[in-house]
PDB file of N, CA and C in Angstrom:
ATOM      1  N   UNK A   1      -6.958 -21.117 -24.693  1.00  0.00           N
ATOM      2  CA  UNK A   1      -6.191 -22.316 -24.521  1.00  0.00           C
ATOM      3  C   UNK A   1      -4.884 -22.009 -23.774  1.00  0.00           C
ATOM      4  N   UNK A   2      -4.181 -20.872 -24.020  1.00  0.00           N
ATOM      5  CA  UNK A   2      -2.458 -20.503 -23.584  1.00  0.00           C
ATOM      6  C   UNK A   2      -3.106 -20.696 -21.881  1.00  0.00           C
ATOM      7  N   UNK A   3      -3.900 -19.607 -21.865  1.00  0.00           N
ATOM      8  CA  UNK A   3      -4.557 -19.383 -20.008  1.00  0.00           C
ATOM      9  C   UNK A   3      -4.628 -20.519 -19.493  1.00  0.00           C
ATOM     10  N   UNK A   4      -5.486 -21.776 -19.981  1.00  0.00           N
ATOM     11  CA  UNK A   4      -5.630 -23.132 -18.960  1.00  0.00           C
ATOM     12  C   UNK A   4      -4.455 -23.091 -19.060  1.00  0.00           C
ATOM     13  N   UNK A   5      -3.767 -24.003 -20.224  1.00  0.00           N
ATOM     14  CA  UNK A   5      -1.977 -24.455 -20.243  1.00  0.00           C
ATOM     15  C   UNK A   5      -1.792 -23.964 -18.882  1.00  0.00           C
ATOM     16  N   UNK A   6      -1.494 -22.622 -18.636  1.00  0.00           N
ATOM     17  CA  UNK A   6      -0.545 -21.952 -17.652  1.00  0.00           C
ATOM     18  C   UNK A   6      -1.762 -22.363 -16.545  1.00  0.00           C
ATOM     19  N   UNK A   7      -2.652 -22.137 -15.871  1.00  0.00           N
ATOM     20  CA  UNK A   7      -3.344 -22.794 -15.193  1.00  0.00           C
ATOM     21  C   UNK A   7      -3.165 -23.927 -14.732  1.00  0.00           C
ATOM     22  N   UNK A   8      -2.886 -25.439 -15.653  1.00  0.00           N
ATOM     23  CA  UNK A   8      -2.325 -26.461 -15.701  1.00  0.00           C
ATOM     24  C   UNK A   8      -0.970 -26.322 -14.924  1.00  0.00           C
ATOM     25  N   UNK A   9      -0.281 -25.919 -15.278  1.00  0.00           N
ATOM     26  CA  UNK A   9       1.110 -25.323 -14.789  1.00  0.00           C
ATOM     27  C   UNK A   9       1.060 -25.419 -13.048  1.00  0.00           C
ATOM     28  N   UNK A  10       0.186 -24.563 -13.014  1.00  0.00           N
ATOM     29  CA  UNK A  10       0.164 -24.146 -11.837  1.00  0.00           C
ATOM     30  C   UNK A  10      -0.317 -25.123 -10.742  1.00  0.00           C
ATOM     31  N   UNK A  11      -1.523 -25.717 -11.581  1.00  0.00           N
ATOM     32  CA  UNK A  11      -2.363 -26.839 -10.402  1.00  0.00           C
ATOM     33  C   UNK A  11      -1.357 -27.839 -10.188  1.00  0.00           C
ATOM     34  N   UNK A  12      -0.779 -28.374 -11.447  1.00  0.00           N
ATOM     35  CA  UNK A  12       0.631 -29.525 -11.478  1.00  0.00           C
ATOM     36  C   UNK A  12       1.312 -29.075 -10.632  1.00  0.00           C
ATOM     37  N   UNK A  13       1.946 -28.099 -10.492  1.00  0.00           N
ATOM     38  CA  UNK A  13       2.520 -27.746  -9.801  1.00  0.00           C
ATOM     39  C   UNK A  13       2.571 -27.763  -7.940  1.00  0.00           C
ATOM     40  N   UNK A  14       1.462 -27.255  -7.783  1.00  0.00           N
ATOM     41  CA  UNK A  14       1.075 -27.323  -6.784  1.00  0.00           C
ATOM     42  C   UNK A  14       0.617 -28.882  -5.924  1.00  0.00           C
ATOM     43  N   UNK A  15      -0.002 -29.745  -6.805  1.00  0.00           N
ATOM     44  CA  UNK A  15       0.501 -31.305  -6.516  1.00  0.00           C
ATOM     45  C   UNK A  15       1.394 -32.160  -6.378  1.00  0.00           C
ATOM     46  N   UNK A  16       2.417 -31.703  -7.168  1.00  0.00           N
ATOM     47  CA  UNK A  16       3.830 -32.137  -7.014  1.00  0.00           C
ATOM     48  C   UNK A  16       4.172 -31.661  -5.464  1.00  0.00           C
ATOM     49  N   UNK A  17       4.071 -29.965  -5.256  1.00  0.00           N
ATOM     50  CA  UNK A  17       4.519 -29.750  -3.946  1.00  0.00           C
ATOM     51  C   UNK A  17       4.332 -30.565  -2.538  1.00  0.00           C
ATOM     52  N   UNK A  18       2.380 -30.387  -3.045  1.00  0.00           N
ATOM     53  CA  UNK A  18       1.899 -31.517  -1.831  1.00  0.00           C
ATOM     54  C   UNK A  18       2.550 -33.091  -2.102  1.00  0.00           C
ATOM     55  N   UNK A  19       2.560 -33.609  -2.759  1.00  0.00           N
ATOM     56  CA  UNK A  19       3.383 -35.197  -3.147  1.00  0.00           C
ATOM     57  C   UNK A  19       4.862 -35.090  -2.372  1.00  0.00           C
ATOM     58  N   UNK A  20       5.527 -34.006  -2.479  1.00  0.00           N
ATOM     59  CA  UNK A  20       7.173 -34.253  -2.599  1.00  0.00           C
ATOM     60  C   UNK A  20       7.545 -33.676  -0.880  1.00  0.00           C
ATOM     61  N   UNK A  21       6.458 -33.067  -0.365  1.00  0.00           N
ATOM     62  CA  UNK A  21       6.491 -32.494   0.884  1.00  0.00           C
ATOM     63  C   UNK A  21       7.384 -33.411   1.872  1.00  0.00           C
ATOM     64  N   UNK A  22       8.275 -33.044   2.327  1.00  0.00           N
ATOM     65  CA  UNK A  22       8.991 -33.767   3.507  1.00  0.00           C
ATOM     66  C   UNK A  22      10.282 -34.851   2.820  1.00  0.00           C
ATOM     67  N   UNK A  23      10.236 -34.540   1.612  1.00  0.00           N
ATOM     68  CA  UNK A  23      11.186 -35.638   1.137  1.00  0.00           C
ATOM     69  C   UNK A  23      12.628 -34.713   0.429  1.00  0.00           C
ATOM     70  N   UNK A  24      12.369 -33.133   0.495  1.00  0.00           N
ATOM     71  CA  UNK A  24      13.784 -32.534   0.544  1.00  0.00           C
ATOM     72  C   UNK A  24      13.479 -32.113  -0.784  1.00  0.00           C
ATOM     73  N   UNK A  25      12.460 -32.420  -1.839  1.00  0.00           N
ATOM     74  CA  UNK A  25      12.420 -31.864  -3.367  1.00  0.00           C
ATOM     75  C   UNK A  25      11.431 -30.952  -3.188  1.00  0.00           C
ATOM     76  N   UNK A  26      11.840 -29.788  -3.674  1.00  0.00           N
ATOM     77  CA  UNK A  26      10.750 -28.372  -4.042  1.00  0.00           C
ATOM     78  C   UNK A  26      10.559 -28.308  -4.832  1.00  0.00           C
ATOM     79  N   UNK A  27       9.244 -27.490  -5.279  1.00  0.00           N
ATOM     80  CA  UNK A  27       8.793 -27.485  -6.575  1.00  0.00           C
ATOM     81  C   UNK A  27       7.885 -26.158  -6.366  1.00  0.00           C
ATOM     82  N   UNK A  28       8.109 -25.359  -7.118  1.00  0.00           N
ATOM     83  CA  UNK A  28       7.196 -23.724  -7.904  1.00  0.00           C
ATOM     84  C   UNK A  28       7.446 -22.947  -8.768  1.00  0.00           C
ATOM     85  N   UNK A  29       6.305 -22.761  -8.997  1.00  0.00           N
ATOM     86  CA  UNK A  29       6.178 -21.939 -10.400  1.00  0.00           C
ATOM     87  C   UNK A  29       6.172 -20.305 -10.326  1.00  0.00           C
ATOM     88  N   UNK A  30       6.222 -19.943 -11.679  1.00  0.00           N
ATOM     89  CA  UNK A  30       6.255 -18.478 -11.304  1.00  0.00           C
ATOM     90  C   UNK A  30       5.347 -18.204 -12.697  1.00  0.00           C
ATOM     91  N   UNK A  31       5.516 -16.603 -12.772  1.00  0.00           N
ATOM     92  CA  UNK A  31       5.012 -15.877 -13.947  1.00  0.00           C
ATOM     93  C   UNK A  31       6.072 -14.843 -14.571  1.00  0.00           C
ATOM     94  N   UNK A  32       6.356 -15.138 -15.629  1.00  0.00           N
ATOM     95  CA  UNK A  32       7.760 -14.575 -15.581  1.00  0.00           C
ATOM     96  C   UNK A  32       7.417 -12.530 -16.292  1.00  0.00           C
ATOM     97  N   UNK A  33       6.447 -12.567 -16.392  1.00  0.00           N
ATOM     98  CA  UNK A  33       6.079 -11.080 -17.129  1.00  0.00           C
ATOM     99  C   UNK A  33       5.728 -11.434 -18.690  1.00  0.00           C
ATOM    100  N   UNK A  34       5.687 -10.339 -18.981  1.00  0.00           N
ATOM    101  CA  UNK A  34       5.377 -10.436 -20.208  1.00  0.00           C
ATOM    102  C   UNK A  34       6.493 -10.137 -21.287  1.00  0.00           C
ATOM    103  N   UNK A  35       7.189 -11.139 -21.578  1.00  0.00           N
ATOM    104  CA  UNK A  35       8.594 -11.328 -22.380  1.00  0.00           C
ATOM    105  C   UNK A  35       8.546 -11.023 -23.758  1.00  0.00           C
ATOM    106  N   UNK A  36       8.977 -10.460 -24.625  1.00  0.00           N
ATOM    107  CA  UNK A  36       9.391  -9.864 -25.514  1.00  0.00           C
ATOM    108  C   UNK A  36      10.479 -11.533 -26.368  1.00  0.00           C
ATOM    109  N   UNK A  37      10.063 -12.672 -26.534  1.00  0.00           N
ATOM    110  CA  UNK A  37       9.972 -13.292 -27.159  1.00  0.00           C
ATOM    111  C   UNK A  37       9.729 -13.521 -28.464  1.00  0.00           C
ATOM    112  N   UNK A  38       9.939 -15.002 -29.268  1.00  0.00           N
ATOM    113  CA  UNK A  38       9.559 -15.176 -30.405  1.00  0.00           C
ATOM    114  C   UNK A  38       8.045 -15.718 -30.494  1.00  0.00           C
ATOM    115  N   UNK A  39       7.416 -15.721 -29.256  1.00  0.00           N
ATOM    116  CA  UNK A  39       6.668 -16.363 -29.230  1.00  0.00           C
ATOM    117  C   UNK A  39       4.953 -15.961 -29.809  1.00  0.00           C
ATOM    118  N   UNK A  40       4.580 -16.211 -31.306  1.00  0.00           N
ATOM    119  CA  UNK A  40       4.011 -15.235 -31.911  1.00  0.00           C
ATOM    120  C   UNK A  40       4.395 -14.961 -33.415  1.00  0.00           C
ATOM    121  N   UNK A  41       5.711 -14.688 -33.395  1.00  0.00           N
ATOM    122  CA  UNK A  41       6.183 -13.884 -34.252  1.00  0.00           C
ATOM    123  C   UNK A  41       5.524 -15.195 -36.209  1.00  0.00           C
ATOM    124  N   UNK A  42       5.365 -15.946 -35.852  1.00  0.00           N
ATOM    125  CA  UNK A  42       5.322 -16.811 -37.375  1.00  0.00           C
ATOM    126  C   UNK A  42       3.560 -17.216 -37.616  1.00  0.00           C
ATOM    127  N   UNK A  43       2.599 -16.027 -36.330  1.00  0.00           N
ATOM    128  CA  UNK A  43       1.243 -16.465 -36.089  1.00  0.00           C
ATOM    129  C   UNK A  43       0.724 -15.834 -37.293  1.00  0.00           C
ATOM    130  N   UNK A  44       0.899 -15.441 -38.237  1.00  0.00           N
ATOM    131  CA  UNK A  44       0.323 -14.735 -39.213  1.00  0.00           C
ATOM    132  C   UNK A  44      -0.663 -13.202 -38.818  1.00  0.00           C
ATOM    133  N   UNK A  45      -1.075 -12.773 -40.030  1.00  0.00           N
ATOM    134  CA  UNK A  45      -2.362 -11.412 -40.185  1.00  0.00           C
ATOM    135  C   UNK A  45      -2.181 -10.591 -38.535  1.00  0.00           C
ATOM    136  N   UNK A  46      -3.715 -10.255 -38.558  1.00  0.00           N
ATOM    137  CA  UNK A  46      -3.879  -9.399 -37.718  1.00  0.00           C
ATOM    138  C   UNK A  46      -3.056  -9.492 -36.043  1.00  0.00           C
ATOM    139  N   UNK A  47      -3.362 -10.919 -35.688  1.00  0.00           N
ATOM    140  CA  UNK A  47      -2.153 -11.584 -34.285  1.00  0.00           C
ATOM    141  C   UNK A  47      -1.397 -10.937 -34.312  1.00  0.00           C
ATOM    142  N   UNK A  48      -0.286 -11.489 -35.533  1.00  0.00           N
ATOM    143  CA  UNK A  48       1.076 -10.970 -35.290  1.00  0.00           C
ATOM    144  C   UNK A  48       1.570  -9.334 -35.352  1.00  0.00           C
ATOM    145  N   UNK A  49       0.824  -8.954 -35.940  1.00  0.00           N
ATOM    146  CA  UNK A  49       0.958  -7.568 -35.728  1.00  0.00           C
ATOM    147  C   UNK A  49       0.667  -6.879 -34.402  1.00  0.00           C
ATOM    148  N   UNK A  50      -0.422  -7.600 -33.813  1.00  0.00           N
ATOM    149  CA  UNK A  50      -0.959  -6.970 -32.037  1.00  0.00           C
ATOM    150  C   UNK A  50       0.303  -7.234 -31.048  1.00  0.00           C
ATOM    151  N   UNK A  51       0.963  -8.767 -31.531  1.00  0.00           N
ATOM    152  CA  UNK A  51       1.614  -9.017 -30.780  1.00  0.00           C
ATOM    153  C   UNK A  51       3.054  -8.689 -31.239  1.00  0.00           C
ATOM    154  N   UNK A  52       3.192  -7.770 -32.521  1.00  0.00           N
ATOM    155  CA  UNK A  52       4.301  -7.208 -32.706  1.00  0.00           C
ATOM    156  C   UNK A  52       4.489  -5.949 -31.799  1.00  0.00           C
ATOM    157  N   UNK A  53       3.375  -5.138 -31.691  1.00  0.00           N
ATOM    158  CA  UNK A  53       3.154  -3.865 -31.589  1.00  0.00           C
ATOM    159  C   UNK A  53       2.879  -4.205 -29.650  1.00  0.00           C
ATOM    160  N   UNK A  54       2.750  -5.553 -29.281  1.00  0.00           N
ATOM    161  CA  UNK A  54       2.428  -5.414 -27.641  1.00  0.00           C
ATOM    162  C   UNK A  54       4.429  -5.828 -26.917  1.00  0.00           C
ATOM    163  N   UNK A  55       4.713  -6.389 -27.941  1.00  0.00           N
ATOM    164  CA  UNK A  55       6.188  -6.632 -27.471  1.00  0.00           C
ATOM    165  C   UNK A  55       7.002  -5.103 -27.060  1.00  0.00           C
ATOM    166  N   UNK A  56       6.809  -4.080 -27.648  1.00  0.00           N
ATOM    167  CA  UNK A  56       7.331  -2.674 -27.397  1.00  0.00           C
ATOM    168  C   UNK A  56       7.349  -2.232 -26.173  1.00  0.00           C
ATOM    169  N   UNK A  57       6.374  -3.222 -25.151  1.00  0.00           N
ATOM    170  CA  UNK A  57       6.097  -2.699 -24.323  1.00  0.00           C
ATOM    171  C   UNK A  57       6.451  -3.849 -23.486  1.00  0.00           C
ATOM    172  N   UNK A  58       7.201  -4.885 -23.742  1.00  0.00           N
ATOM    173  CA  UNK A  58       7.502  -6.272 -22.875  1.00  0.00           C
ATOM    174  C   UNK A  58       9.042  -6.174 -22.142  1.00  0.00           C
ATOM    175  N   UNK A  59       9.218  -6.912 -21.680  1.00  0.00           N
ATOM    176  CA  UNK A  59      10.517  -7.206 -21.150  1.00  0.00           C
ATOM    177  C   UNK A  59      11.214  -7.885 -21.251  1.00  0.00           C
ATOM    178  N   UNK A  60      12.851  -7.469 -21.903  1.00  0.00           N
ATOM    179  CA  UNK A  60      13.667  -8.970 -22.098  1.00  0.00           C
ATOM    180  C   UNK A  60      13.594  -9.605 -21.359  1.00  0.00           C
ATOM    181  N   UNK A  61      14.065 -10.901 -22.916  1.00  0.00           N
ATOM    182  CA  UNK A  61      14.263 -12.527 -21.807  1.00  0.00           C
ATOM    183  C   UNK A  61      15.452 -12.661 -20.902  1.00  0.00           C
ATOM    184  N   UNK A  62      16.351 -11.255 -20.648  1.00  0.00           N
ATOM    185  CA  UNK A  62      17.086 -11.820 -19.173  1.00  0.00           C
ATOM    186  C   UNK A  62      16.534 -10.936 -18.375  1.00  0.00           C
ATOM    187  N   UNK A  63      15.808 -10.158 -18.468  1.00  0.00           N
ATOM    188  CA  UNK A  63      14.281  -9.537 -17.383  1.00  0.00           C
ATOM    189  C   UNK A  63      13.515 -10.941 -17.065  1.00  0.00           C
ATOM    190  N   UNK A  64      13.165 -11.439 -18.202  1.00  0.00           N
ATOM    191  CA  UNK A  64      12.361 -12.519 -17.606  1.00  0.00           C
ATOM    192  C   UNK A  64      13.004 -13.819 -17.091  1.00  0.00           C
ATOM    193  N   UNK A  65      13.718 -13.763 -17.050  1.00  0.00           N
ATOM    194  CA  UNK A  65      14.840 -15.182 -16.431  1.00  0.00           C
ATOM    195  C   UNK A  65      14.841 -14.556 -15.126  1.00  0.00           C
ATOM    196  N   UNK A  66      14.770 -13.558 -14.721  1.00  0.00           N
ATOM    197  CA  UNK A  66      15.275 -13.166 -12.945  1.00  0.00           C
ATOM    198  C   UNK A  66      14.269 -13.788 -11.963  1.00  0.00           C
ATOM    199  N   UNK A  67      13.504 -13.988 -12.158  1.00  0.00           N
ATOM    200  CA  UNK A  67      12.638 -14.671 -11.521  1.00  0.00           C
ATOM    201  C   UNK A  67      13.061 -16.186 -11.586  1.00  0.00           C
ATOM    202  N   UNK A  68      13.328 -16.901 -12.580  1.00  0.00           N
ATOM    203  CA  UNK A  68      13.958 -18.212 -12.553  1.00  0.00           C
ATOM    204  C   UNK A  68      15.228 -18.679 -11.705  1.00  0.00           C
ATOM    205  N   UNK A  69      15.952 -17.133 -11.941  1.00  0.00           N
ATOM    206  CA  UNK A  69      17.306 -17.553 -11.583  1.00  0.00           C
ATOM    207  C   UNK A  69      17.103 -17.864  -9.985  1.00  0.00           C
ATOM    208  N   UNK A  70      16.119 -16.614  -9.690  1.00  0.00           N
ATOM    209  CA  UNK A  70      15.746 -16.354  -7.991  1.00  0.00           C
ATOM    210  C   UNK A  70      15.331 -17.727  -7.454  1.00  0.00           C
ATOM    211  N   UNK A  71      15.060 -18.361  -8.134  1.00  0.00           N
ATOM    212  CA  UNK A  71      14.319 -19.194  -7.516  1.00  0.00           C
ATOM    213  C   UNK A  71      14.952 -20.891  -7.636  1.00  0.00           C
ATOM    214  N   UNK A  72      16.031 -20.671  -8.410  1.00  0.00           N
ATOM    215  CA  UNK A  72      16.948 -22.032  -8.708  1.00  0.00           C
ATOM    216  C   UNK A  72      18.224 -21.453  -7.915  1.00  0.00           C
ATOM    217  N   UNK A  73      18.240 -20.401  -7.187  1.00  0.00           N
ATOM    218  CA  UNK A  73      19.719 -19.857  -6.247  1.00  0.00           C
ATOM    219  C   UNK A  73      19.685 -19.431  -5.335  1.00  0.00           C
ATOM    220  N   UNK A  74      18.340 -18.775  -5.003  1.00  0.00           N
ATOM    221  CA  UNK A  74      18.491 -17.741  -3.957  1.00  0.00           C
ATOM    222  C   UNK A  74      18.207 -18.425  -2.277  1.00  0.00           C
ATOM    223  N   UNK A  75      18.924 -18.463  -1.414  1.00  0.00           N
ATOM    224  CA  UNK A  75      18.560 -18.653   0.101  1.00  0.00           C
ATOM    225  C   UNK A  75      17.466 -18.449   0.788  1.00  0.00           C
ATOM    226  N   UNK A  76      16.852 -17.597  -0.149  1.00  0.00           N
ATOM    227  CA  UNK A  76      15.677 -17.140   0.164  1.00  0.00           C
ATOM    228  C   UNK A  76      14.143 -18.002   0.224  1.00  0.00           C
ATOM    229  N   UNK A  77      14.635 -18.729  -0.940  1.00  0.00           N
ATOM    230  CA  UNK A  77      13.237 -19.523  -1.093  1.00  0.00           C
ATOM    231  C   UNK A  77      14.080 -21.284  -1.001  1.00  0.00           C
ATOM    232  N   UNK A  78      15.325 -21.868  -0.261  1.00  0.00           N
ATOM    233  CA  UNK A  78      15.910 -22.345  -0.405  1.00  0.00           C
ATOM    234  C   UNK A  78      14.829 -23.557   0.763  1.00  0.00           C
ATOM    235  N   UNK A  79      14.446 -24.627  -0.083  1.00  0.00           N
ATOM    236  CA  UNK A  79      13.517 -25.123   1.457  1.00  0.00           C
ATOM    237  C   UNK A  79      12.050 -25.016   1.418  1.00  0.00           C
ATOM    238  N   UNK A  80      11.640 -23.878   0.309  1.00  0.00           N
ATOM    239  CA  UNK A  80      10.271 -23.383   0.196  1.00  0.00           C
ATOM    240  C   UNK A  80       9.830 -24.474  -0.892  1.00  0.00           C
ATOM    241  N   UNK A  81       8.199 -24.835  -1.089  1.00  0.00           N
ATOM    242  CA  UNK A  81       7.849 -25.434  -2.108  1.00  0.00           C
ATOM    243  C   UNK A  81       6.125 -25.003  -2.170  1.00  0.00           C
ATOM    244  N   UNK A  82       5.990 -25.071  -3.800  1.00  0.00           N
ATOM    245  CA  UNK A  82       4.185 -24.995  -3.645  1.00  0.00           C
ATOM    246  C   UNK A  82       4.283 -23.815  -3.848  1.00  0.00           C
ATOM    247  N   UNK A  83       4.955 -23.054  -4.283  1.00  0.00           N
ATOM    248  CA  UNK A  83       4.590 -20.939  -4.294  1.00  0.00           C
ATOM    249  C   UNK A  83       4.409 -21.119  -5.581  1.00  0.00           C
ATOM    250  N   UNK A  84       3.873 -19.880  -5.844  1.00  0.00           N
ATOM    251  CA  UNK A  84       3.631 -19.149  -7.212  1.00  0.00           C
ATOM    252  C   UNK A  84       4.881 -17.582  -7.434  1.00  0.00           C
ATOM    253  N   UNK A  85       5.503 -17.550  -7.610  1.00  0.00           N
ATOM    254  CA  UNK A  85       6.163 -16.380  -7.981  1.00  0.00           C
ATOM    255  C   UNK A  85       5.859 -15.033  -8.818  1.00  0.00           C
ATOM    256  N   UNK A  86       6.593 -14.109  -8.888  1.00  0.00           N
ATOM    257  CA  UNK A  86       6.066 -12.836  -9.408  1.00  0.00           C
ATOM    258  C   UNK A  86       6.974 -11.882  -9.464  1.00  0.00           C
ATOM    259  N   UNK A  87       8.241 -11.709 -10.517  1.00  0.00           N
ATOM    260  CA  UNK A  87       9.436 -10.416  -9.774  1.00  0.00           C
ATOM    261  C   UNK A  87       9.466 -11.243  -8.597  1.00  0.00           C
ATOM    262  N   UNK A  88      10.091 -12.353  -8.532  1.00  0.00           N
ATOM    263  CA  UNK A  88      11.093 -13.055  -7.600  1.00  0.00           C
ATOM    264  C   UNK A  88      10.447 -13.254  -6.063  1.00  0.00           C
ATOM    265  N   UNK A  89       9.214 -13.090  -5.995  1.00  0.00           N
ATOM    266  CA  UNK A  89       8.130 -12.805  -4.851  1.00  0.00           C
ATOM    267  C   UNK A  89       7.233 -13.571  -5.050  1.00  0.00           C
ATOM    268  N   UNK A  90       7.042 -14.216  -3.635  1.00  0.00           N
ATOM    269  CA  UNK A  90       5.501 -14.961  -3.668  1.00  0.00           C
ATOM    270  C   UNK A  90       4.119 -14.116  -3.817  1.00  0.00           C
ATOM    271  N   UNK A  91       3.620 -14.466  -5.041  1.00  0.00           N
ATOM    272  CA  UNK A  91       2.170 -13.849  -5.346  1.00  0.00           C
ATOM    273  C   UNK A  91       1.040 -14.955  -5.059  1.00  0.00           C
ATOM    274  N   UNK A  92       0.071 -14.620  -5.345  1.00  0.00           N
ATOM    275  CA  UNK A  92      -1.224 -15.065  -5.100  1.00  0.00           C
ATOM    276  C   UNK A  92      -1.999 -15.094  -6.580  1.00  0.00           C
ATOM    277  N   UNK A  93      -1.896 -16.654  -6.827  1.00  0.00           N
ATOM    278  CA  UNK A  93      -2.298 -16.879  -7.903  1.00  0.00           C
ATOM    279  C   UNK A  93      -4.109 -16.849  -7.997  1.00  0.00           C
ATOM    280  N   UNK A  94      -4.751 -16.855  -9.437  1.00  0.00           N
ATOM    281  CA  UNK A  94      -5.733 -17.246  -9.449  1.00  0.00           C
ATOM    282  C   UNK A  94      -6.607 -18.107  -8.431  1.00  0.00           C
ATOM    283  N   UNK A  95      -8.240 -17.695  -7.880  1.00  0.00           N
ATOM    284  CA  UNK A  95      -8.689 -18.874  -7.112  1.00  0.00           C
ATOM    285  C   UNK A  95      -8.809 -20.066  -7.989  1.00  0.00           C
ATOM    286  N   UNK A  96      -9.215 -19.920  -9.398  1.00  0.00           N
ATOM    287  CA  UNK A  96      -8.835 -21.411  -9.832  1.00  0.00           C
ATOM    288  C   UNK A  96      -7.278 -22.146  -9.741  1.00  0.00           C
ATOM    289  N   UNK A  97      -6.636 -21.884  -9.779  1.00  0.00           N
ATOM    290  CA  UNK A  97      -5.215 -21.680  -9.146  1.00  0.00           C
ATOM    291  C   UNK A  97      -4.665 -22.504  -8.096  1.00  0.00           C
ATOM    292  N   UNK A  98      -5.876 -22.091  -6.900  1.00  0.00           N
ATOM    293  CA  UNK A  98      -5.433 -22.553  -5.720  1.00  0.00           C
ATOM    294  C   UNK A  98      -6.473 -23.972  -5.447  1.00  0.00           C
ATOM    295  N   UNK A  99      -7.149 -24.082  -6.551  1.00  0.00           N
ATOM    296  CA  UNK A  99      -7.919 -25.392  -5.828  1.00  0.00           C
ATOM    297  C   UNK A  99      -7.865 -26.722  -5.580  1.00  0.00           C
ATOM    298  N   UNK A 100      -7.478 -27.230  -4.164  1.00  0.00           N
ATOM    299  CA  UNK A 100      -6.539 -28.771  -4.392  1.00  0.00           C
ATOM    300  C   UNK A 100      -7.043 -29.683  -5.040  1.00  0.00           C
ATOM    301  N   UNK A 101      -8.617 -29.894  -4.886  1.00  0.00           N
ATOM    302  CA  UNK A 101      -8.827 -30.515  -5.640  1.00  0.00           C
ATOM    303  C   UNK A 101      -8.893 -30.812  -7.322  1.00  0.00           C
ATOM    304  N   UNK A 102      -8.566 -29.741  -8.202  1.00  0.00           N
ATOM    305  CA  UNK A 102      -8.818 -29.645  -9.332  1.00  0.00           C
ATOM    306  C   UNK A 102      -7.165 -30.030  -9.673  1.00  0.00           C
ATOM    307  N   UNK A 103      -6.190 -29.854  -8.813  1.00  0.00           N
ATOM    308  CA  UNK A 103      -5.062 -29.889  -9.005  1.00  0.00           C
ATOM    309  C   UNK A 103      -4.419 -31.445  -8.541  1.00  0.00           C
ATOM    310  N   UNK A 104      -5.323 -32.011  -7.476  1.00  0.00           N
ATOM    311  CA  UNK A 104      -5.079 -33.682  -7.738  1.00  0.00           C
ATOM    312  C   UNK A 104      -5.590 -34.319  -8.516  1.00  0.00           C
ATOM    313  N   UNK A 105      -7.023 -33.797  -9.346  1.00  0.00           N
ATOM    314  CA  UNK A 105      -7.488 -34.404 -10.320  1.00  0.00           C
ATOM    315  C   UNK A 105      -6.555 -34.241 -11.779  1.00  0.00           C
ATOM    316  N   UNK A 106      -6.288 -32.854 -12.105  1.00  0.00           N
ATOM    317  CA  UNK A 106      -5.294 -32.947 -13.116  1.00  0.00           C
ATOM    318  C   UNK A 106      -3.902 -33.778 -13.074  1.00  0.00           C
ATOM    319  N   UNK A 107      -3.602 -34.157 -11.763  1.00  0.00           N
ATOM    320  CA  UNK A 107      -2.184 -35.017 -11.155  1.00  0.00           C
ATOM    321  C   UNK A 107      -2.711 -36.361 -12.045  1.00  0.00           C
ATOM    322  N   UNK A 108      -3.825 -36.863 -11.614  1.00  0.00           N
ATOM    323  CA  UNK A 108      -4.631 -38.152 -11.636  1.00  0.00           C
ATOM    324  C   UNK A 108      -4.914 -38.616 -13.569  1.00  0.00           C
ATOM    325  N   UNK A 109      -4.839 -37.957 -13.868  1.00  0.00           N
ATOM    326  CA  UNK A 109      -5.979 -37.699 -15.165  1.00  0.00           C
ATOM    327  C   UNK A 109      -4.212 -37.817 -15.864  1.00  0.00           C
ATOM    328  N   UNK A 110      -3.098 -36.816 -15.455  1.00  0.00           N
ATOM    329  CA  UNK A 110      -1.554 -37.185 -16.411  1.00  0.00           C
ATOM    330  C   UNK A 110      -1.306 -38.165 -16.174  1.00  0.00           C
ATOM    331  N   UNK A 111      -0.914 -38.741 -15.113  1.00  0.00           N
ATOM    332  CA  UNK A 111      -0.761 -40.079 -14.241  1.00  0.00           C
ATOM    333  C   UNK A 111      -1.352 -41.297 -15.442  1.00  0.00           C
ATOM    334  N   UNK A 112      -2.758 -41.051 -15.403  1.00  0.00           N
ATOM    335  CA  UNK A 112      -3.516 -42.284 -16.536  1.00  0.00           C
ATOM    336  C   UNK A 112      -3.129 -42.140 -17.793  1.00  0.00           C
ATOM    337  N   UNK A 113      -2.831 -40.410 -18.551  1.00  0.00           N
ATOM    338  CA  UNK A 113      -3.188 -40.566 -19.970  1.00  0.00           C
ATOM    339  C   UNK A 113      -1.364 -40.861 -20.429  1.00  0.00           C
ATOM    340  N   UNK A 114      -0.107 -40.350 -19.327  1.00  0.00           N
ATOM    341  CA  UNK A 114       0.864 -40.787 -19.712  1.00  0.00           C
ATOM    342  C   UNK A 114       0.920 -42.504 -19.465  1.00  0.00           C
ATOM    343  N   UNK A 115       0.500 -43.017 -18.923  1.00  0.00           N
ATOM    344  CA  UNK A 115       0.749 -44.369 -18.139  1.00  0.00           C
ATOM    345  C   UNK A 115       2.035 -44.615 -17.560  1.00  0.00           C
ATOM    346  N   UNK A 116       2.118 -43.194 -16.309  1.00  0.00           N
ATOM    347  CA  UNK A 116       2.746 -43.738 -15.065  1.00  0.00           C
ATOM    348  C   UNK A 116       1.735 -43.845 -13.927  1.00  0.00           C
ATOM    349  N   UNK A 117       2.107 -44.373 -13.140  1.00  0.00           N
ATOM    350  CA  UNK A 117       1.296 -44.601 -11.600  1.00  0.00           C
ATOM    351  C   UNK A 117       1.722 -43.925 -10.703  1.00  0.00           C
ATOM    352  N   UNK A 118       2.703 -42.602 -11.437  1.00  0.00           N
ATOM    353  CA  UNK A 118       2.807 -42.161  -9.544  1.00  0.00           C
ATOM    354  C   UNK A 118       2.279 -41.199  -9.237  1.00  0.00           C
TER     355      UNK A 118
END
């Protein structure tokens, strides 16, 4: 379930870009690493222990903010829209990822179940 979510993420994402194209609003996502969060920590038994024992090996959350910050400041991507990020770099997401159509249908499908129209 976490994998679609972030999947979701991404296709949304990538529809918004195509939607907002030419009108001055950017929009992309990134992957911020694997953060050393709370996220986990109240999952009970065997989980929380994997994911006690996989955090040792994660990266703080102002490791994982650099990629955010890069991308809400930097000149670099100032103008850019529709990327996927990675350590502050355009990566190459999943081919499910990149597919427009699955990503105007998920546009289509929030659109109805929130009841906006745009």
């Amino acid at each position: 379930m976490y994998g679609r979510t972030k999947l979701m993420n991404i296709l949304f994402n990538r529809e918004l870009a195509r939607r907002s194209a030419g009108t001055g609003v950017t929009a992309n996502c990134l992957h911020p690493g694997f953060v050393a969060t709370r996220f986990g920590d109240q999952s009970g038994g065997l989980m929380q222990l994997i994911i006690g024992v996989g955090k040792r090996f994660a990266i703080t959350p102002e490791q994982g903010a650099e990629t955010i910050i890069h991308l809400a400041s930097s000149p670099e991507v100032e103008g850019k829209s529709g990327g996927y990020y990675h350590k502050s770099r355009v990566d190459t997401p999943s081919r499910a990822a990149q597919n427009d159509t699955s990503a105007r249908r998920l546009w289509e499908v929030s659109a109805k179940l929130t009841g906006l129209g745009f």
